[in-house]
N, C-alpha and C. Protein backbone atom coordinates (compact mmCIF):
# COMPACT_ATOMS: atom_id res chain seq x y z
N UNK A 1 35.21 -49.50 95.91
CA UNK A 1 33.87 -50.05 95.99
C UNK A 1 33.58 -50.81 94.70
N UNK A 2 33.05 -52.15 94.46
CA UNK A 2 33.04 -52.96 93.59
C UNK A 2 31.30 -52.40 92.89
N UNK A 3 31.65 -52.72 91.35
CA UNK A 3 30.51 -52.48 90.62
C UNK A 3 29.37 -52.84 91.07
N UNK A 4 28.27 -53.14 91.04
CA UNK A 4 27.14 -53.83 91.19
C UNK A 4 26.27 -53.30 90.00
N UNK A 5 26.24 -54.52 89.63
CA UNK A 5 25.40 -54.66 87.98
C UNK A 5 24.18 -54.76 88.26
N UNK A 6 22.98 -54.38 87.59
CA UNK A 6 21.98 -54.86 88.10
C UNK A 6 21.12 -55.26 86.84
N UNK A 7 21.12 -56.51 86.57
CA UNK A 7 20.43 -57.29 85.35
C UNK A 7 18.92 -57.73 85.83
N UNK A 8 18.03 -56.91 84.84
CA UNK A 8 16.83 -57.32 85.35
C UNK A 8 16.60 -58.66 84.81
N UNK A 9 15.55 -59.64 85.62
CA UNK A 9 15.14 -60.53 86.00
C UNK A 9 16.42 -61.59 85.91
N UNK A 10 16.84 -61.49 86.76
CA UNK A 10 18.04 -62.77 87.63
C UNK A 10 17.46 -62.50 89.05
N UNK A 11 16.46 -61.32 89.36
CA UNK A 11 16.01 -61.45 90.66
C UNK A 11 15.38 -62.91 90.86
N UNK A 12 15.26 -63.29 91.94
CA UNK A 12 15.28 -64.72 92.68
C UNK A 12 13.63 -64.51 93.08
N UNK A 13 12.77 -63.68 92.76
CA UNK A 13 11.39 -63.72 93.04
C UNK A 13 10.76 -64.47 92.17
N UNK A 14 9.81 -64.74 92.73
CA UNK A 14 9.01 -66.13 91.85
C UNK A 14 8.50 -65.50 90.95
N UNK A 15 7.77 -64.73 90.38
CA UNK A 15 7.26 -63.87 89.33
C UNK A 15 8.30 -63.19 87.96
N UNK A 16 9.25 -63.76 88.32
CA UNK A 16 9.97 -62.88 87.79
C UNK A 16 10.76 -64.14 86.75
N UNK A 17 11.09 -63.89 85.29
CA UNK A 17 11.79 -65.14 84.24
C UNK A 17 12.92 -65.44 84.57
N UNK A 18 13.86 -66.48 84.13
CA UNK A 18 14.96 -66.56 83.90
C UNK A 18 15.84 -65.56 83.12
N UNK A 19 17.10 -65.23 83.33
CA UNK A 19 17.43 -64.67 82.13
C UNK A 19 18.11 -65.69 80.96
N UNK A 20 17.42 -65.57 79.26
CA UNK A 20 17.40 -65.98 78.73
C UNK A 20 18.65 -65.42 77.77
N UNK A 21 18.83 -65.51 76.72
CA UNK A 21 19.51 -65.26 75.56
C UNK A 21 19.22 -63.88 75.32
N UNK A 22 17.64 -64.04 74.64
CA UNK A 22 16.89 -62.44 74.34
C UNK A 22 16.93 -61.66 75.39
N UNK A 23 16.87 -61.79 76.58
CA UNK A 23 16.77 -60.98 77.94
C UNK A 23 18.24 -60.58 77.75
N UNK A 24 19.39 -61.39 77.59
CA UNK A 24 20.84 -61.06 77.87
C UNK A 24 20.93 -59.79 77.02
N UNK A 25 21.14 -60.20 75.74
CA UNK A 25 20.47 -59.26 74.56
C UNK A 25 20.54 -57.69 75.17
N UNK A 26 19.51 -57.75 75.40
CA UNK A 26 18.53 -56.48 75.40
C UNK A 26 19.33 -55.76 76.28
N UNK A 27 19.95 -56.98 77.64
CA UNK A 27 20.73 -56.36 78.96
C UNK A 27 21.69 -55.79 78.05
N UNK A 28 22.89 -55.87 76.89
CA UNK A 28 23.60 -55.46 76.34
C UNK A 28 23.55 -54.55 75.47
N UNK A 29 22.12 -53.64 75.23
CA UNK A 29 22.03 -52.69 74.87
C UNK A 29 21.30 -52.89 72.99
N UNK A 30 21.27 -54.40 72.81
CA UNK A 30 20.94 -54.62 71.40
C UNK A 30 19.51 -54.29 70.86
N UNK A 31 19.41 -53.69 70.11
CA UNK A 31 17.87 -53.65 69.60
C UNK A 31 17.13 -54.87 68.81
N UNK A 32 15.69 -55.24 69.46
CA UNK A 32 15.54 -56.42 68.47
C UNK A 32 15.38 -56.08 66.85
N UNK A 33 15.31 -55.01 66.56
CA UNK A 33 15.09 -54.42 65.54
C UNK A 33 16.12 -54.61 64.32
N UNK A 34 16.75 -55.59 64.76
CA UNK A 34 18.25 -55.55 64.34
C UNK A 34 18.02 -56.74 63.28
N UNK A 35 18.42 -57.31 62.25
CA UNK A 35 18.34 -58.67 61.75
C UNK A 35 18.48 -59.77 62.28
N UNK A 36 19.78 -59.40 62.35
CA UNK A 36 20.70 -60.54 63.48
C UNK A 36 20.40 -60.75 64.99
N UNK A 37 19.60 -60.51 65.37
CA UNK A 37 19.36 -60.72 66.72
C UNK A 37 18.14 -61.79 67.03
N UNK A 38 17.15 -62.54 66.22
CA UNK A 38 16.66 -63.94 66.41
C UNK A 38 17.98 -64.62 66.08
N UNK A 39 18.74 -64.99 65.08
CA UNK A 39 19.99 -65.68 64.61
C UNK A 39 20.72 -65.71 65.82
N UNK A 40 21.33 -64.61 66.82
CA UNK A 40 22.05 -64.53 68.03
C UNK A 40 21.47 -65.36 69.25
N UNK A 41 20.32 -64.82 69.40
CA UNK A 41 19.35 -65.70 70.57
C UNK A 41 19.47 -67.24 70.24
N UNK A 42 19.05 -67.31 68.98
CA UNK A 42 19.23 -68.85 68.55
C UNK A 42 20.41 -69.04 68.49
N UNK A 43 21.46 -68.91 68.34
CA UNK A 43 22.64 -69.49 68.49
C UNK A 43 23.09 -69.62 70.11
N UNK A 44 22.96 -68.62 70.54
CA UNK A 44 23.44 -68.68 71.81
C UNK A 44 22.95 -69.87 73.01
N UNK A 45 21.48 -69.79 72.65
CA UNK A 45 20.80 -70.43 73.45
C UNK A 45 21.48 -72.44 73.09
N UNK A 46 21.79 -72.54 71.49
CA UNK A 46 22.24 -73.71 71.13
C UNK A 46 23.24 -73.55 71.77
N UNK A 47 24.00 -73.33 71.69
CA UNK A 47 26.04 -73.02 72.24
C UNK A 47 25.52 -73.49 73.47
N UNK A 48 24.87 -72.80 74.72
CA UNK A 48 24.63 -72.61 75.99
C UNK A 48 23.92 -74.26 76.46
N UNK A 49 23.73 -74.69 75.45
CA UNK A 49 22.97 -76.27 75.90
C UNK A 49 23.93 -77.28 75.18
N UNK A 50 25.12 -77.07 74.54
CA UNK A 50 26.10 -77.97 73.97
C UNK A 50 26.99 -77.24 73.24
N UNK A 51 28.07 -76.78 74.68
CA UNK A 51 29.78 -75.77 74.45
C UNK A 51 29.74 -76.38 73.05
N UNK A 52 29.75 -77.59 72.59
CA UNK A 52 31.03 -78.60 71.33
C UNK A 52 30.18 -77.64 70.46
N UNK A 53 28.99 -76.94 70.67
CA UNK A 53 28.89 -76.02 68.92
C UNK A 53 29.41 -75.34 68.56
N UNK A 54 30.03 -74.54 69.31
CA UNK A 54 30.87 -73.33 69.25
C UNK A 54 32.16 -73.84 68.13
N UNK A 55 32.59 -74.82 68.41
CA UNK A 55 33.80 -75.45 67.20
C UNK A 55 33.72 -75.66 65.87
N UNK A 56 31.93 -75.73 65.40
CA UNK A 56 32.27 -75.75 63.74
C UNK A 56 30.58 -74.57 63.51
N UNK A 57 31.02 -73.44 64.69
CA UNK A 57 30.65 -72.67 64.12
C UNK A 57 30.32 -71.81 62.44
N UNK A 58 31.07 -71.93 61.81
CA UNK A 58 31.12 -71.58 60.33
C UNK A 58 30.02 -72.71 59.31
N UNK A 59 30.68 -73.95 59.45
CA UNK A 59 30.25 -75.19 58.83
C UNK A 59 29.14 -75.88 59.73
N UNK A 60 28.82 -75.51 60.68
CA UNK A 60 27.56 -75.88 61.20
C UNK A 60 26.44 -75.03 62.01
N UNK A 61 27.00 -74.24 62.68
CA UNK A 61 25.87 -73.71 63.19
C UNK A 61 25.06 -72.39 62.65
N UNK A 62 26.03 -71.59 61.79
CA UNK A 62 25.68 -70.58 60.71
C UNK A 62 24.60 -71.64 59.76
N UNK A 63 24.97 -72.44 59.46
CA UNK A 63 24.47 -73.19 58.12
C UNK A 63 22.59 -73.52 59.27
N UNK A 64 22.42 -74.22 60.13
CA UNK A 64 21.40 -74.88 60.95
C UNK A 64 21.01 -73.34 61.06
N UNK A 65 21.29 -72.52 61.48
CA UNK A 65 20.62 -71.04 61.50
C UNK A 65 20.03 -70.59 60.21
N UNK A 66 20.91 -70.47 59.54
CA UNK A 66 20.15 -69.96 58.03
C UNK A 66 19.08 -70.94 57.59
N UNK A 67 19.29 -72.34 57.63
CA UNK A 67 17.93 -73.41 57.49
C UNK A 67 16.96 -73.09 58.32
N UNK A 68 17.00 -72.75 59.52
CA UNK A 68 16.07 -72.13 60.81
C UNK A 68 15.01 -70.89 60.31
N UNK A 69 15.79 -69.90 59.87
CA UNK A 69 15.29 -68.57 59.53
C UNK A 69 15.00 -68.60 57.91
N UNK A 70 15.50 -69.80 56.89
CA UNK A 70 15.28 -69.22 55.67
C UNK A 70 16.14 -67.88 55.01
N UNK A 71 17.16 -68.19 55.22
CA UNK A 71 18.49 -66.83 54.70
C UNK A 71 19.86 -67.53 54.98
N UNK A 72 20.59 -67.17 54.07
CA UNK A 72 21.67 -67.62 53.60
C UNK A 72 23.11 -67.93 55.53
N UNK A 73 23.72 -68.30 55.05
CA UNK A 73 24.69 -69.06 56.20
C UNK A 73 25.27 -67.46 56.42
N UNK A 74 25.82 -66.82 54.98
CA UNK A 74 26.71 -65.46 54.52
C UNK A 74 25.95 -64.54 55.53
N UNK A 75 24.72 -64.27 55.29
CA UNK A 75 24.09 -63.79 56.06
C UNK A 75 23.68 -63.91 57.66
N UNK A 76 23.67 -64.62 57.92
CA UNK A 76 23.61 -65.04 59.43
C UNK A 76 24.73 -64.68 59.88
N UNK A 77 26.44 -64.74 59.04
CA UNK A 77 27.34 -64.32 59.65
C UNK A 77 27.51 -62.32 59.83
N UNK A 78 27.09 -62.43 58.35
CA UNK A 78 27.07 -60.43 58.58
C UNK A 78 26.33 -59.94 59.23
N UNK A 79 25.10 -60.35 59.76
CA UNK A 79 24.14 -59.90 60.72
C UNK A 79 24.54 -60.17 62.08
N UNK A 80 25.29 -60.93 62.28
CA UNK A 80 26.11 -61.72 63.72
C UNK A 80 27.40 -60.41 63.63
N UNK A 81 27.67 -59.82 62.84
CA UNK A 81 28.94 -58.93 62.83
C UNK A 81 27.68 -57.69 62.93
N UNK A 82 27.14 -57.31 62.36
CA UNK A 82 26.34 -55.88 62.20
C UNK A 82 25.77 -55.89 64.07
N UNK A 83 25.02 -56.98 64.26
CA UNK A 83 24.95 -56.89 65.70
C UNK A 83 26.02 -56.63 67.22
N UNK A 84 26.96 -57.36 66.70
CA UNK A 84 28.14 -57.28 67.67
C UNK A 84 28.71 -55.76 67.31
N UNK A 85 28.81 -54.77 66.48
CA UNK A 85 29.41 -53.73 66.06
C UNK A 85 28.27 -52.67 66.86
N UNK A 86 26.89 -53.03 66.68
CA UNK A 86 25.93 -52.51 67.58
C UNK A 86 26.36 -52.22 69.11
N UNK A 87 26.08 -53.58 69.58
CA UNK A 87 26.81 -53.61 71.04
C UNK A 87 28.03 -52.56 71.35
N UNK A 88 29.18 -53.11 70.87
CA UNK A 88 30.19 -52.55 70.95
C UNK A 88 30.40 -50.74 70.67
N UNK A 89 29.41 -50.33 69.72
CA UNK A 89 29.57 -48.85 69.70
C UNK A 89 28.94 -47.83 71.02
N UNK A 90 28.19 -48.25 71.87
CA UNK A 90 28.46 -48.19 73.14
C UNK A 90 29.00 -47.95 74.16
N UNK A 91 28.90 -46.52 74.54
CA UNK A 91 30.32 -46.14 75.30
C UNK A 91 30.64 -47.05 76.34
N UNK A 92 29.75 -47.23 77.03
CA UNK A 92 29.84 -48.06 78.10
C UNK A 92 30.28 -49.28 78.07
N UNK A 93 30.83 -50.40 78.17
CA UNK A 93 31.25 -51.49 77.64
C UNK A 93 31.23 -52.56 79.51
N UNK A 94 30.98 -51.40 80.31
CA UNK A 94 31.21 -52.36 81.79
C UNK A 94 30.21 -53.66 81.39
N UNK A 95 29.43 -54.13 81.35
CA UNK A 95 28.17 -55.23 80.93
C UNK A 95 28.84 -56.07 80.08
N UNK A 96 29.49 -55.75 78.91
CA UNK A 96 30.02 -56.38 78.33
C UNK A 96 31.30 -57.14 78.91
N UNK A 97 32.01 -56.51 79.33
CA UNK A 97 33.17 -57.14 80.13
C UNK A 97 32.67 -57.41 80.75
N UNK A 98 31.76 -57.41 81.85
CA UNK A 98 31.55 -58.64 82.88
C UNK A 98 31.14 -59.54 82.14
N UNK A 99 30.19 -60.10 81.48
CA UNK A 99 30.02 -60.97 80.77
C UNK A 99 30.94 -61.74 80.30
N UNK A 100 31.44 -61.22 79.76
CA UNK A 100 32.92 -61.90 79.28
C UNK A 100 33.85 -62.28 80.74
N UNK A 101 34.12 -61.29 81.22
CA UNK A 101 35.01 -62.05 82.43
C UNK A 101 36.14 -61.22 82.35
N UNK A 102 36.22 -60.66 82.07
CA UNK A 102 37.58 -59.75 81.60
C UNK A 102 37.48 -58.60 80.92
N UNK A 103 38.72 -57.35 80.59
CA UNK A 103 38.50 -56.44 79.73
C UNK A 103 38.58 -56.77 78.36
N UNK A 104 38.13 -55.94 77.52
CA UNK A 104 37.60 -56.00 75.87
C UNK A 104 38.23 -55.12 75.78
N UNK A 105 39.35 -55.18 74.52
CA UNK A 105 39.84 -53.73 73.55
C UNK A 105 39.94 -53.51 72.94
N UNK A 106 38.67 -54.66 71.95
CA UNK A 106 37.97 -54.66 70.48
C UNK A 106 37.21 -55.33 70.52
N UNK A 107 36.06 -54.90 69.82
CA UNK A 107 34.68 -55.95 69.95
C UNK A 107 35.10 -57.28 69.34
N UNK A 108 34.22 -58.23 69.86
CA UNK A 108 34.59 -59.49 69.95
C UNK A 108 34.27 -59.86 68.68
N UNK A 109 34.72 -61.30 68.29
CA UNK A 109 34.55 -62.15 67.04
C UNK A 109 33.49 -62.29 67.10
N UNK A 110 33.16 -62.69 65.92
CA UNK A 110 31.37 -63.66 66.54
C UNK A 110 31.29 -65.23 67.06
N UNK A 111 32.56 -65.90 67.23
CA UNK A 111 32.79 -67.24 68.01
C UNK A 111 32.43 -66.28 69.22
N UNK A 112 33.54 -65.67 69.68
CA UNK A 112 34.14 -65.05 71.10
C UNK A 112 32.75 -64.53 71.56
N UNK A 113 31.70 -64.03 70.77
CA UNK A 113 30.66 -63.30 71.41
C UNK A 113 29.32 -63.95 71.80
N UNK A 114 29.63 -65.05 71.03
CA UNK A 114 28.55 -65.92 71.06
C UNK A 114 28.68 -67.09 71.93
N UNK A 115 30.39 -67.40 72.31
CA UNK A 115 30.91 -68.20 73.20
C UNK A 115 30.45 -67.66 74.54
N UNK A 116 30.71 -66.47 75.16
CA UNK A 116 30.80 -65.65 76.20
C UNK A 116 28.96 -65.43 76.93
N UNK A 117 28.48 -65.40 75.22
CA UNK A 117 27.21 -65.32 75.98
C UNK A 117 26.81 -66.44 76.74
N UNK A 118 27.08 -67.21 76.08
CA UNK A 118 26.44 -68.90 76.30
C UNK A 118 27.16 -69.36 77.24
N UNK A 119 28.15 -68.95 77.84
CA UNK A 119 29.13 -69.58 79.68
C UNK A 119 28.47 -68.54 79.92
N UNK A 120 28.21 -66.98 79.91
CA UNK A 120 27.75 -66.40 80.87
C UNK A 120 25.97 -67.16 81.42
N UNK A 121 25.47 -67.14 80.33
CA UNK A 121 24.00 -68.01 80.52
C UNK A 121 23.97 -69.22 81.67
N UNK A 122 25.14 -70.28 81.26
CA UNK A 122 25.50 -71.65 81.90
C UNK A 122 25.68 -71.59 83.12
């Protein structure tokens, strides 16, 4: 018998949002409470409206994030790792692999996690 995930609001009722970045988020167990998690939403949601960011991730989109929020590029990346280590400590990991598309047998990079969100979004 095949999984059935059930992600709130992807329901097809009119009342009900899109799922967004922050909605994905939350579906993955992240707390907003976290640093890194406006930095994630905002990245993802960029990635998810133009794949080509994902390629100078380091030298561009860390850097446009930290100008965004006012905190260093360094930072946007350790908070992008402190968050993904969040996720991942999680026994459960089924959500995560679907998302991704495949099995996980180490939490992801922060390209790979931030890539995955943003095709799963697309």
């Amino acid at each position: 018998m095949p999984i059935v995930y059930y992600v709130p609001d992807q329901e097809t009722a009119a009342f009900q949002k899109p799922l967004n970045a922050e909605r994905l988020l939350r579906c993955l167990g992240v707390s907003g409470k976290l640093s890194g998690f406006p930095y994630a939403a905002y990245m993802i949601e960029q990635v998810k409206e133009d794949p080509e960011r994902i390629r100078l991730i380091t030298k561009r989109l860390y850097r446009e994030t930290a100008r965004k929020f006012g905190v260093s590029p360094e930072s946007v990346e350790r908070d992008l790792r402190t968050l993904i280590r969040s996720c991942w400590k999680r026994s459960d990991h089924s959500f995560l692999e679907h998302v991704a598309g495949t099995t996980l047998h180490h939490p992801p990079t922060n390209s790979e996690f931030i890539d995955m969100l943003a095709a799963f979004l697309r």
